[in-house]
N, C-alpha and C. Protein backbone atom coordinates (compact mmCIF):
# COMPACT_ATOMS: atom_id res chain seq x y z
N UNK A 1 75.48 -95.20 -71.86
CA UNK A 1 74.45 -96.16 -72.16
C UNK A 1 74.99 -97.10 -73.22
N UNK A 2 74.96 -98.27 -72.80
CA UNK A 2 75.66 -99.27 -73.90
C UNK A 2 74.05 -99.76 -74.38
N UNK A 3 74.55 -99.93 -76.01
CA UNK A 3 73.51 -100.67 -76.52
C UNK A 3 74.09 -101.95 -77.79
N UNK A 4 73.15 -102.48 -78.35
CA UNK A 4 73.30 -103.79 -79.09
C UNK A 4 73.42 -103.43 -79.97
N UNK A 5 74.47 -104.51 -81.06
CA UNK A 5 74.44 -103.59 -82.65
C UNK A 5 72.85 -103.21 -83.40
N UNK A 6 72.44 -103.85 -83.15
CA UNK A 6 70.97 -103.87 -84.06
C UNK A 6 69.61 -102.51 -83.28
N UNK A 7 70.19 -102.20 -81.96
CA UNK A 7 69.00 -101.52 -81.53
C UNK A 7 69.27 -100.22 -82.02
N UNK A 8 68.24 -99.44 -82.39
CA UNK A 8 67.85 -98.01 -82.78
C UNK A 8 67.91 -97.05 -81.62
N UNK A 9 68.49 -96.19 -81.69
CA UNK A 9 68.38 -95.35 -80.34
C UNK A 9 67.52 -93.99 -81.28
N UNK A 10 66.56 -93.61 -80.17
CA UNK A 10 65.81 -92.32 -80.66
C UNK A 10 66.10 -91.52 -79.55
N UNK A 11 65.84 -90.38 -79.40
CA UNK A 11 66.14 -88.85 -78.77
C UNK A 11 64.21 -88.93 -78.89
N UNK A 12 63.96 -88.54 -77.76
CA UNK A 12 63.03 -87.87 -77.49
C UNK A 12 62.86 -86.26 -76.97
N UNK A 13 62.09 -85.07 -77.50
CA UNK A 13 62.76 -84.36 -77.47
C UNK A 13 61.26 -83.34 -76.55
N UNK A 14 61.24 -83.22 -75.19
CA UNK A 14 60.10 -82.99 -74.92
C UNK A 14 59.80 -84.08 -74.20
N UNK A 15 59.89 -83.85 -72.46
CA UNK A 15 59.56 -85.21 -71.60
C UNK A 15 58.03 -85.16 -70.90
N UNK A 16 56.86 -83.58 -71.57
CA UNK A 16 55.82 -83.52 -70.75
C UNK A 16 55.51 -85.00 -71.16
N UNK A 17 54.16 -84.89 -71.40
CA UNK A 17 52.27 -86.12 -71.11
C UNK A 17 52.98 -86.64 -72.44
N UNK A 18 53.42 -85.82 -73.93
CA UNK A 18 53.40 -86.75 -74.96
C UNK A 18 54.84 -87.44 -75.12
N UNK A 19 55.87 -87.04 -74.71
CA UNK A 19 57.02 -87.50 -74.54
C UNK A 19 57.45 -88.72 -73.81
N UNK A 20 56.77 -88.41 -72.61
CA UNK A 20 56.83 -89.77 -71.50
C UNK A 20 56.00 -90.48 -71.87
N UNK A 21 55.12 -90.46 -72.31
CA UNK A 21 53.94 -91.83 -72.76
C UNK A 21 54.78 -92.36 -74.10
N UNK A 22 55.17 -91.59 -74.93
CA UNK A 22 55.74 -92.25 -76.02
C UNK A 22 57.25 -93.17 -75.36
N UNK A 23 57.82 -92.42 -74.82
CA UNK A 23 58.79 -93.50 -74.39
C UNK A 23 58.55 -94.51 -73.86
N UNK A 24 57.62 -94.48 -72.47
CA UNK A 24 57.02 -95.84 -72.10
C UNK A 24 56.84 -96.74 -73.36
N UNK A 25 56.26 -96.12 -73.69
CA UNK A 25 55.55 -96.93 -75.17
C UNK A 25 56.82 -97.91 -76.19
N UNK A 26 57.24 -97.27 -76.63
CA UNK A 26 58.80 -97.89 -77.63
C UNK A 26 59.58 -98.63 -76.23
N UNK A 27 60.27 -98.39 -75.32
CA UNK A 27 61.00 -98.97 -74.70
C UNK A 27 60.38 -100.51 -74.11
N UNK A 28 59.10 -100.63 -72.91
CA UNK A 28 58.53 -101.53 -73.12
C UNK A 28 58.03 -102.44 -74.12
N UNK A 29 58.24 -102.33 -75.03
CA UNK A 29 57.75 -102.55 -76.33
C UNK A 29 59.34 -103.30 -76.93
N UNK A 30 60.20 -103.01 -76.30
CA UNK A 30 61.04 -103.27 -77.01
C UNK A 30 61.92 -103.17 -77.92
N UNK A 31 61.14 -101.82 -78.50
CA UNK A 31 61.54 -101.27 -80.31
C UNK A 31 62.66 -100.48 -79.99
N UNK A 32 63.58 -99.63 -79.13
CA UNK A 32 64.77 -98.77 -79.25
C UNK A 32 65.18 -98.42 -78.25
N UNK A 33 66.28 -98.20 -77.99
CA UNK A 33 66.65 -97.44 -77.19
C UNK A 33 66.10 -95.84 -76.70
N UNK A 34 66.37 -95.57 -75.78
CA UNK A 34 65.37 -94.50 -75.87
C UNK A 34 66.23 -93.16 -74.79
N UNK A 35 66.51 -92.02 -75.25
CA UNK A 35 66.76 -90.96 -73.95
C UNK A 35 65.99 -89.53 -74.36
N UNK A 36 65.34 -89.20 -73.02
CA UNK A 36 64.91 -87.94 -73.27
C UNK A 36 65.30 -86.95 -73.18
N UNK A 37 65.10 -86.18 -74.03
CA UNK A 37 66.22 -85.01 -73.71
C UNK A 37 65.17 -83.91 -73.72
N UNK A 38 65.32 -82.85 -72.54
CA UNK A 38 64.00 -81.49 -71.94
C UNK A 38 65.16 -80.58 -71.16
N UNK A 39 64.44 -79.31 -71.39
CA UNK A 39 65.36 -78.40 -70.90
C UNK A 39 64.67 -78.52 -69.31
N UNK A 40 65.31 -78.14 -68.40
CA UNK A 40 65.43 -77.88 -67.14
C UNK A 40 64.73 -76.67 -66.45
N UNK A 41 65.08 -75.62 -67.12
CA UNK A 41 64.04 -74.47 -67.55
C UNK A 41 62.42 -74.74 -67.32
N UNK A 42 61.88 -75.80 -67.94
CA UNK A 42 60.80 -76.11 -68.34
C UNK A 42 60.15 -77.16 -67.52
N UNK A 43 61.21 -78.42 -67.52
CA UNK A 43 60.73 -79.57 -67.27
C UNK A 43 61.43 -79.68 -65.77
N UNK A 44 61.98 -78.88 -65.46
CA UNK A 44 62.92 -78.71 -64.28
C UNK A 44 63.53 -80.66 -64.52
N UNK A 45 63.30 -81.41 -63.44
CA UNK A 45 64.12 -82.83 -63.32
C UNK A 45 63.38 -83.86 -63.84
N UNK A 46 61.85 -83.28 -64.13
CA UNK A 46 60.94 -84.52 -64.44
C UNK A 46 61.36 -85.45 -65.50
N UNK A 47 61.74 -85.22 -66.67
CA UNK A 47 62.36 -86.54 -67.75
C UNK A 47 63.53 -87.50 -66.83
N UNK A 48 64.27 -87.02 -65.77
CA UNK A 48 65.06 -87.69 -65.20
C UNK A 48 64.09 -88.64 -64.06
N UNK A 49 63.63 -88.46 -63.81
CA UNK A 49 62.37 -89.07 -63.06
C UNK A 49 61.76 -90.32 -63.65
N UNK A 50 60.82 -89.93 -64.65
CA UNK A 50 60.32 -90.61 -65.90
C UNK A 50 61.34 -91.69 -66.21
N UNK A 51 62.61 -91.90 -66.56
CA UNK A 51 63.82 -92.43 -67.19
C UNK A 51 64.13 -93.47 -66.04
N UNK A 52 64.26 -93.22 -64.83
CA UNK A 52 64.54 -93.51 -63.43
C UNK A 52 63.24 -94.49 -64.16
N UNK A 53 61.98 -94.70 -63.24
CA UNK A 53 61.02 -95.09 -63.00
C UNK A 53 61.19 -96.35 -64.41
N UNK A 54 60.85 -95.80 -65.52
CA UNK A 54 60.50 -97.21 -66.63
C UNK A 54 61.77 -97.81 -66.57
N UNK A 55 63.39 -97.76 -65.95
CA UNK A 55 64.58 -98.25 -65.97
C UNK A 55 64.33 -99.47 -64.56
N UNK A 56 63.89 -98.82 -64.10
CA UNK A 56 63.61 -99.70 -62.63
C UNK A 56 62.15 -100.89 -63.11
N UNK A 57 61.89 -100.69 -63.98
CA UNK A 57 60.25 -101.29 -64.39
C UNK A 57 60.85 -102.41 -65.25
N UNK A 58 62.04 -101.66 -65.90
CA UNK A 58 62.69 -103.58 -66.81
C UNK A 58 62.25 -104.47 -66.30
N UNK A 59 62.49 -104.55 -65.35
CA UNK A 59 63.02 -106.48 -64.73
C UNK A 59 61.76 -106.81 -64.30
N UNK A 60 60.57 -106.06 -63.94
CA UNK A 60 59.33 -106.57 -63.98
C UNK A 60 58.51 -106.38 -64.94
N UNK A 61 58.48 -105.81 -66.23
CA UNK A 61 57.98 -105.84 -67.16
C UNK A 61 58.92 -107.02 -68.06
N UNK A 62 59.97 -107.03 -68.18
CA UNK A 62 60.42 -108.01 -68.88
C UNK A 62 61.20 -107.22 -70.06
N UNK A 63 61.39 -106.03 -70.24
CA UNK A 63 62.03 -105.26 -71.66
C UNK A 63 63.98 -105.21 -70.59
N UNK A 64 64.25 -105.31 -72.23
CA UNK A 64 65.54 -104.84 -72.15
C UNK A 64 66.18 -103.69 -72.63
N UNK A 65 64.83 -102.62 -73.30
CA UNK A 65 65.91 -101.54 -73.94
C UNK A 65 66.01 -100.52 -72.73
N UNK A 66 66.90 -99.65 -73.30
CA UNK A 66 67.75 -98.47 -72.33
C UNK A 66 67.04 -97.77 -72.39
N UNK A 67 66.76 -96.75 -71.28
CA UNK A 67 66.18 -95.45 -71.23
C UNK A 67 66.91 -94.31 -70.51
N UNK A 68 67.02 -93.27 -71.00
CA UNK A 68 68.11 -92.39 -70.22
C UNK A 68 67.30 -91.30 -70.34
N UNK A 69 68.26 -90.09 -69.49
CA UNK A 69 67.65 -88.98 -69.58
C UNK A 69 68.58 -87.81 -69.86
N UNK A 70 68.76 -87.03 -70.73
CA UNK A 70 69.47 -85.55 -70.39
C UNK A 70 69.07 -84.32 -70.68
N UNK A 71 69.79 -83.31 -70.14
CA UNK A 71 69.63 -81.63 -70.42
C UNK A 71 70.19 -81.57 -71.70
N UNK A 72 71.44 -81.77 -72.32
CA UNK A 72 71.89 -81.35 -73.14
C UNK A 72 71.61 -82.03 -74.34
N UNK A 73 72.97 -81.98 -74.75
CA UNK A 73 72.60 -82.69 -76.66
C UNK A 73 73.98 -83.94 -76.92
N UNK A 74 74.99 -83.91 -76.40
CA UNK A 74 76.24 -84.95 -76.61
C UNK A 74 75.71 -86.06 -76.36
N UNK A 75 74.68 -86.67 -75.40
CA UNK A 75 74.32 -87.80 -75.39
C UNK A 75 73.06 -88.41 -76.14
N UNK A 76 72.58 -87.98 -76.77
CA UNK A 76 71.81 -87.60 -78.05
C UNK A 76 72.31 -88.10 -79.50
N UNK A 77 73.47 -87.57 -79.39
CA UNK A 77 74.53 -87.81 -80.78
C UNK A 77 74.31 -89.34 -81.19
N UNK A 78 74.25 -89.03 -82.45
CA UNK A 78 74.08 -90.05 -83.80
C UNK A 78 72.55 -90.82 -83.25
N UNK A 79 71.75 -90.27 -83.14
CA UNK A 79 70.17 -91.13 -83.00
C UNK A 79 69.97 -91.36 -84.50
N UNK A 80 69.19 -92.62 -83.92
CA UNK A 80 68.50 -92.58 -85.75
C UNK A 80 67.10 -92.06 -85.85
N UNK A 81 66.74 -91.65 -84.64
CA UNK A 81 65.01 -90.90 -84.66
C UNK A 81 65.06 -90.11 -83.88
N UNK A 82 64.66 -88.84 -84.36
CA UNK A 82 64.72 -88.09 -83.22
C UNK A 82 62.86 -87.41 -83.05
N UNK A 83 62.80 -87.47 -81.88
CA UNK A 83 60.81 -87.04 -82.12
C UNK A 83 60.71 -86.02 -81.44
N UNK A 84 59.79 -85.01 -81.50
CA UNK A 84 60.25 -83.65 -81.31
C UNK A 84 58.63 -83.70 -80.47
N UNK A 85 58.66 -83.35 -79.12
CA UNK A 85 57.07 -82.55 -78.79
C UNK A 85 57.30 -82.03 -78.25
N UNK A 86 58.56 -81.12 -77.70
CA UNK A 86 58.29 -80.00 -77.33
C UNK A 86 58.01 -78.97 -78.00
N UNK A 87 57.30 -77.94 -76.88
CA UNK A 87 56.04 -76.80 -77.33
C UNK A 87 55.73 -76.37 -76.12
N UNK A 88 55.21 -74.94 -76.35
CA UNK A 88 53.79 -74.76 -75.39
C UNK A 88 52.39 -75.09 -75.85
N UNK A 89 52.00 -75.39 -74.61
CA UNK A 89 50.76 -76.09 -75.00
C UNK A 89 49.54 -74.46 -75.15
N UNK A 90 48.57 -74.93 -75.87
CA UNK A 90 47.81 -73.63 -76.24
C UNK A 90 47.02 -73.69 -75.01
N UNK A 91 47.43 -72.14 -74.32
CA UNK A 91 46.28 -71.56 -73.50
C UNK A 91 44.90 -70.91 -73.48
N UNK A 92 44.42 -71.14 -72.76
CA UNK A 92 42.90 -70.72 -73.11
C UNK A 92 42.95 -68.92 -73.71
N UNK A 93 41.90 -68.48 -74.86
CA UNK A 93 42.20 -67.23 -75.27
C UNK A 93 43.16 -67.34 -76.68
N UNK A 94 44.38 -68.50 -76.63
CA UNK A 94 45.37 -68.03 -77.29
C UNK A 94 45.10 -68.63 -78.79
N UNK A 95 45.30 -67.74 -79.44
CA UNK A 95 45.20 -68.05 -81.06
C UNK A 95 46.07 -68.86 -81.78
N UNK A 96 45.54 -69.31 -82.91
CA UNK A 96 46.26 -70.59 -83.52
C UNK A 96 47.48 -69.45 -83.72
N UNK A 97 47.52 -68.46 -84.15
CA UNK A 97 48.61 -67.64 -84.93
C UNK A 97 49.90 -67.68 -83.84
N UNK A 98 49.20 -67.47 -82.46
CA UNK A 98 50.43 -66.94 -81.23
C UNK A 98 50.67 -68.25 -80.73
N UNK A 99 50.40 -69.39 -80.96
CA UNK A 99 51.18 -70.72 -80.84
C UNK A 99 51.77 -71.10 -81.73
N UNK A 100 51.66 -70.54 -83.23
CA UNK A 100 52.11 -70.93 -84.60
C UNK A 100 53.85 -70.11 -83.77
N UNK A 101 53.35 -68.94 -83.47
CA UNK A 101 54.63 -67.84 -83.37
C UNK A 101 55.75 -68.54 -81.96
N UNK A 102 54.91 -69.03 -81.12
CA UNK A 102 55.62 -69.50 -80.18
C UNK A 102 56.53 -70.41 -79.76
N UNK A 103 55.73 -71.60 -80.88
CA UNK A 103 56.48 -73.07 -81.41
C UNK A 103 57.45 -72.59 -82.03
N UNK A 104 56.89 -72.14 -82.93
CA UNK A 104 58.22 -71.59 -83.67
C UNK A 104 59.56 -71.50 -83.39
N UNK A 105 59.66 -70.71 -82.25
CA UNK A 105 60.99 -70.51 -82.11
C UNK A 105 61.45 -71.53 -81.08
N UNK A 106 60.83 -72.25 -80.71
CA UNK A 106 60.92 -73.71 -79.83
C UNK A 106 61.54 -74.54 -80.97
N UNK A 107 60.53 -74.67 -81.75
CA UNK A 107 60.85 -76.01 -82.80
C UNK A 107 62.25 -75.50 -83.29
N UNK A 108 62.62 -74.10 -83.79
CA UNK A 108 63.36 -74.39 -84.53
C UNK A 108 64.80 -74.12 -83.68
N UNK A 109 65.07 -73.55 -82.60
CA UNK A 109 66.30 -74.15 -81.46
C UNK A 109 66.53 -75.85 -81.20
N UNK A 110 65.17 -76.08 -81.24
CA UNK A 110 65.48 -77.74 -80.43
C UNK A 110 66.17 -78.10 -81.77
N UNK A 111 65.64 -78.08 -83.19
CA UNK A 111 66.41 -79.15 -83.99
C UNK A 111 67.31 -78.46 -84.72
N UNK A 112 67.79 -77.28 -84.48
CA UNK A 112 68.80 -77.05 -84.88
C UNK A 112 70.11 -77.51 -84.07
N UNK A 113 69.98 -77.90 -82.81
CA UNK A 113 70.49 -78.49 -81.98
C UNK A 113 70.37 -80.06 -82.05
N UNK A 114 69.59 -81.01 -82.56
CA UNK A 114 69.36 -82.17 -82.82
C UNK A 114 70.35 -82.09 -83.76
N UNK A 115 69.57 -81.68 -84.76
CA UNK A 115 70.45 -81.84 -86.33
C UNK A 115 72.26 -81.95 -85.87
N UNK A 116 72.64 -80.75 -85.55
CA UNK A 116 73.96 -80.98 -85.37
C UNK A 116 74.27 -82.31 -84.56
N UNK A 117 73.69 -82.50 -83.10
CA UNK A 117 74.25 -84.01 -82.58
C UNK A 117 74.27 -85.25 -83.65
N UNK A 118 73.02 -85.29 -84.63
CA UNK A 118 72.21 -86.21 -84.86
C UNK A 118 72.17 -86.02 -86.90
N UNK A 119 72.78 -85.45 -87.55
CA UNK A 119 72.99 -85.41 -88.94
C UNK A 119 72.27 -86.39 -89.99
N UNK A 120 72.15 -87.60 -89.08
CA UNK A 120 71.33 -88.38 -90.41
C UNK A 120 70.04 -89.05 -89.54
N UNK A 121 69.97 -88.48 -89.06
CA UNK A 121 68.87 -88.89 -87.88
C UNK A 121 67.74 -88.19 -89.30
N UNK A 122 66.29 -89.26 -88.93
CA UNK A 122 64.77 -88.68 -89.10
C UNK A 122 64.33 -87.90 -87.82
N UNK A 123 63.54 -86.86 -88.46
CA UNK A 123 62.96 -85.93 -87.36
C UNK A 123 61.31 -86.54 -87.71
N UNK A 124 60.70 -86.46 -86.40
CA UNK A 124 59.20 -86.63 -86.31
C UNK A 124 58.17 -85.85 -85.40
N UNK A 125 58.09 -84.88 -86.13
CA UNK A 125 57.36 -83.83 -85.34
C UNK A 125 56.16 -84.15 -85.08
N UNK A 126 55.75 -83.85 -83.45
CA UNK A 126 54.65 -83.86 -82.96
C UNK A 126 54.32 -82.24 -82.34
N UNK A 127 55.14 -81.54 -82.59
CA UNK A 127 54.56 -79.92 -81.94
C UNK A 127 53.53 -79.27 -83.11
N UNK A 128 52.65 -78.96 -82.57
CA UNK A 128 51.56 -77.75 -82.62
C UNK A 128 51.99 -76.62 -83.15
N UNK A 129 51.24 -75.75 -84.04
CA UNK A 129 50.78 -76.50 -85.23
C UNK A 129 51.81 -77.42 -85.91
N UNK A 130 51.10 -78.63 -86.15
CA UNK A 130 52.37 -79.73 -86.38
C UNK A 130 52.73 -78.99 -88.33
N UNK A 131 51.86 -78.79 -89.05
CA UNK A 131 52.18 -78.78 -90.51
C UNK A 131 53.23 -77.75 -90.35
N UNK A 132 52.88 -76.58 -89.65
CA UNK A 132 53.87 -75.35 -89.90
C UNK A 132 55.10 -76.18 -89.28
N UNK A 133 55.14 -76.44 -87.99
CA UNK A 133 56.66 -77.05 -87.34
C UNK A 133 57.12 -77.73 -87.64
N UNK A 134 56.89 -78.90 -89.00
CA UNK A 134 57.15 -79.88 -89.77
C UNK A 134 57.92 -78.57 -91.20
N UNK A 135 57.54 -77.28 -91.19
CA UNK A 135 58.45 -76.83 -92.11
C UNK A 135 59.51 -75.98 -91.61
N UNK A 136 58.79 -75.20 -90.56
CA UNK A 136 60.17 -74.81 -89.32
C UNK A 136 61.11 -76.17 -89.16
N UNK A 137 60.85 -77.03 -89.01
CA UNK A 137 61.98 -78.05 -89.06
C UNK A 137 62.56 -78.20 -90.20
N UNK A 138 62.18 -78.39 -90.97
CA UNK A 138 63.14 -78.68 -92.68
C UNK A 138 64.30 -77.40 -92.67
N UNK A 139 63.34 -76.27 -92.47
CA UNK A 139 64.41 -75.15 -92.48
C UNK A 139 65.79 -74.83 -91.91
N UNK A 140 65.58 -75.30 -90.13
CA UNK A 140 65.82 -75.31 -89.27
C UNK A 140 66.97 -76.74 -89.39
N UNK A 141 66.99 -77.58 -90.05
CA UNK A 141 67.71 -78.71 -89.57
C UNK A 141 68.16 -78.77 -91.13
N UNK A 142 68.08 -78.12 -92.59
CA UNK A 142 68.45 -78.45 -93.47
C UNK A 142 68.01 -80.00 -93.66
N UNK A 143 67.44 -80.88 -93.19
CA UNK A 143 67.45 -81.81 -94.24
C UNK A 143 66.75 -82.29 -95.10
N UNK A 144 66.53 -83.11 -95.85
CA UNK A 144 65.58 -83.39 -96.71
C UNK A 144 64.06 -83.26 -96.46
N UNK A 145 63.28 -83.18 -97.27
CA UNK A 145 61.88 -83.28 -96.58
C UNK A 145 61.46 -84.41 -95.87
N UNK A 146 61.91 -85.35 -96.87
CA UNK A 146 61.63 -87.39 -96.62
C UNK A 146 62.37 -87.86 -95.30
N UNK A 147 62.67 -86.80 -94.81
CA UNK A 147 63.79 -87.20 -93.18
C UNK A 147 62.81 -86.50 -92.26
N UNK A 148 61.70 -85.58 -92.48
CA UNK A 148 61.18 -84.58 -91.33
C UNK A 148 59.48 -85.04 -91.49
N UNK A 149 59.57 -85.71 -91.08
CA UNK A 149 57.87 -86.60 -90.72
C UNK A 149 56.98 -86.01 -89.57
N UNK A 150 55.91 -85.79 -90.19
CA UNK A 150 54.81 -84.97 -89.02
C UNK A 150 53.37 -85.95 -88.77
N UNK A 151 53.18 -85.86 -87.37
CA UNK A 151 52.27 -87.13 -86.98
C UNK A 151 51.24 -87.63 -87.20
N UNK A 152 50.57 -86.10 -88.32
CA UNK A 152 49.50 -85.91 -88.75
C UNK A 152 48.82 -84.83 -89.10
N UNK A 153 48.96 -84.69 -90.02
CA UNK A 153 48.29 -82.66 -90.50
C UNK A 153 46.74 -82.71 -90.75
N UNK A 154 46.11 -84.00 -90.51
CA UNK A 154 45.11 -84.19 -91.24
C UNK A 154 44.35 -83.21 -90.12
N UNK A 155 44.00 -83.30 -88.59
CA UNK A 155 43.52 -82.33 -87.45
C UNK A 155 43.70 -80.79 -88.12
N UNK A 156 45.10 -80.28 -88.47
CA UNK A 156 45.32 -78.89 -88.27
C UNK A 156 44.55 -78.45 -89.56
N UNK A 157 44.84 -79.49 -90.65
CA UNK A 157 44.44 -79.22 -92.09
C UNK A 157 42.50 -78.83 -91.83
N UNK A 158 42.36 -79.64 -91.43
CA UNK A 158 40.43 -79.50 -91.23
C UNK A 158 40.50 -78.17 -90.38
N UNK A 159 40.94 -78.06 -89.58
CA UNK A 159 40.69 -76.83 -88.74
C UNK A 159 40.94 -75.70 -89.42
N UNK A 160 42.41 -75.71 -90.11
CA UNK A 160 42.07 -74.16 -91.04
C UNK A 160 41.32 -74.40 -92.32
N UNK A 161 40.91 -75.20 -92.64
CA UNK A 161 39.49 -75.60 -94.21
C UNK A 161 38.37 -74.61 -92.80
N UNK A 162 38.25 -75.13 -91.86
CA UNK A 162 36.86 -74.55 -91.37
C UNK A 162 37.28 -73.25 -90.72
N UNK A 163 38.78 -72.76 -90.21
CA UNK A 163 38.86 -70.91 -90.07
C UNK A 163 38.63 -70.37 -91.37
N UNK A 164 39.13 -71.07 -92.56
CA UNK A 164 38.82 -70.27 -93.89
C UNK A 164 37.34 -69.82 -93.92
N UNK A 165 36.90 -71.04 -94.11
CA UNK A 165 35.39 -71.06 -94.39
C UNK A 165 34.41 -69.85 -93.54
N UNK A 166 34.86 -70.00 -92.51
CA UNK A 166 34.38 -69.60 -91.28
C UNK A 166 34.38 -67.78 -91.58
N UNK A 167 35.90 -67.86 -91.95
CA UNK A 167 36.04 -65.74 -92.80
C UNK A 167 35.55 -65.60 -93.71
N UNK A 168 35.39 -66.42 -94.78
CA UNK A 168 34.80 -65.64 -96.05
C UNK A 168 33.57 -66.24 -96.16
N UNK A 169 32.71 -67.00 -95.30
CA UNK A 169 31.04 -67.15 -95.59
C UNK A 169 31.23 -68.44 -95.97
């Protein structure tokens, strides 16, 4: 993927509903380069699909940035954003605790694997619970705090103010 000195390339990391809408989003838009990167396992070919489709949409939308797709991590290397939504999504029954436990070990493979391609890259977590996976990431990728940005704790934060509340009266 050739790009321009000035464009930003981000790693998207996670090609379900929030991954592919966000790429649509930045690439039409203009703002970066863009490749998704989803395990195969999971997403079986769909991010390659997705990548296909808004690449073919340039020339009638009018954008010029790149969109790619991969399994691995070499084509990834040196992003300057990397955005993280992969996860499982919470099933009916399942407790905040056993998605806290589940992400977990999601979040912290994917960017320990970012981090190495991607060393001075910002991380921007969007996985569930985002506050905890915003510190599984710091851990997980060593870097600064001011590099590992989460999309919004303000949702998870109210929700455990009202499980607290909710146990002790």
């Amino acid at each position: 993927m050739e790009r321009t000195m000035t464009r930003k390339k981000v790693t998207i990391v996670g090609a379900g509903m929030t991954g592919g809408a966000m790429a649509q989003r930045l690439i039409e838009r203009d703002i970066c380069d863009v490749i998704l990167q989803d395990d195969p396992q999971f997403a079986g070919t769909m991010h390659f699909g997705k990548a296909l489709d808004e690449s073919q949409a340039a020339s009638w939308e009018g954008f010029s940035s790149h969109i790619s797709a991969t399994d691995g991590w070499e084509e990834t290397k040196d992003s300057d954003v990397i955005i993280l939504t992969a996860g499982a999504p919470r099933k009916p029954g399942m407790s905040r605790e056993e998605l806290l436990n589940s992400n977990a070990a999601i979040v912290k493979a994917k960017v320990e694997q970012a981090a190495q391609a991607s060393p001075n890259a910002v991380l921007v977590i969007f996985s569930n619970p985002m506050d905890a996976m915003c510190h599984v990431a710091i851990q997980a990728s060593g870097f600064p705090r001011e590099r590992v940005i989460g999309q919004g704790g303000a949702l998870d934060s109210a929700r455990y103010r009202y499980f607290v509340s909710e146990a002790v009266g």
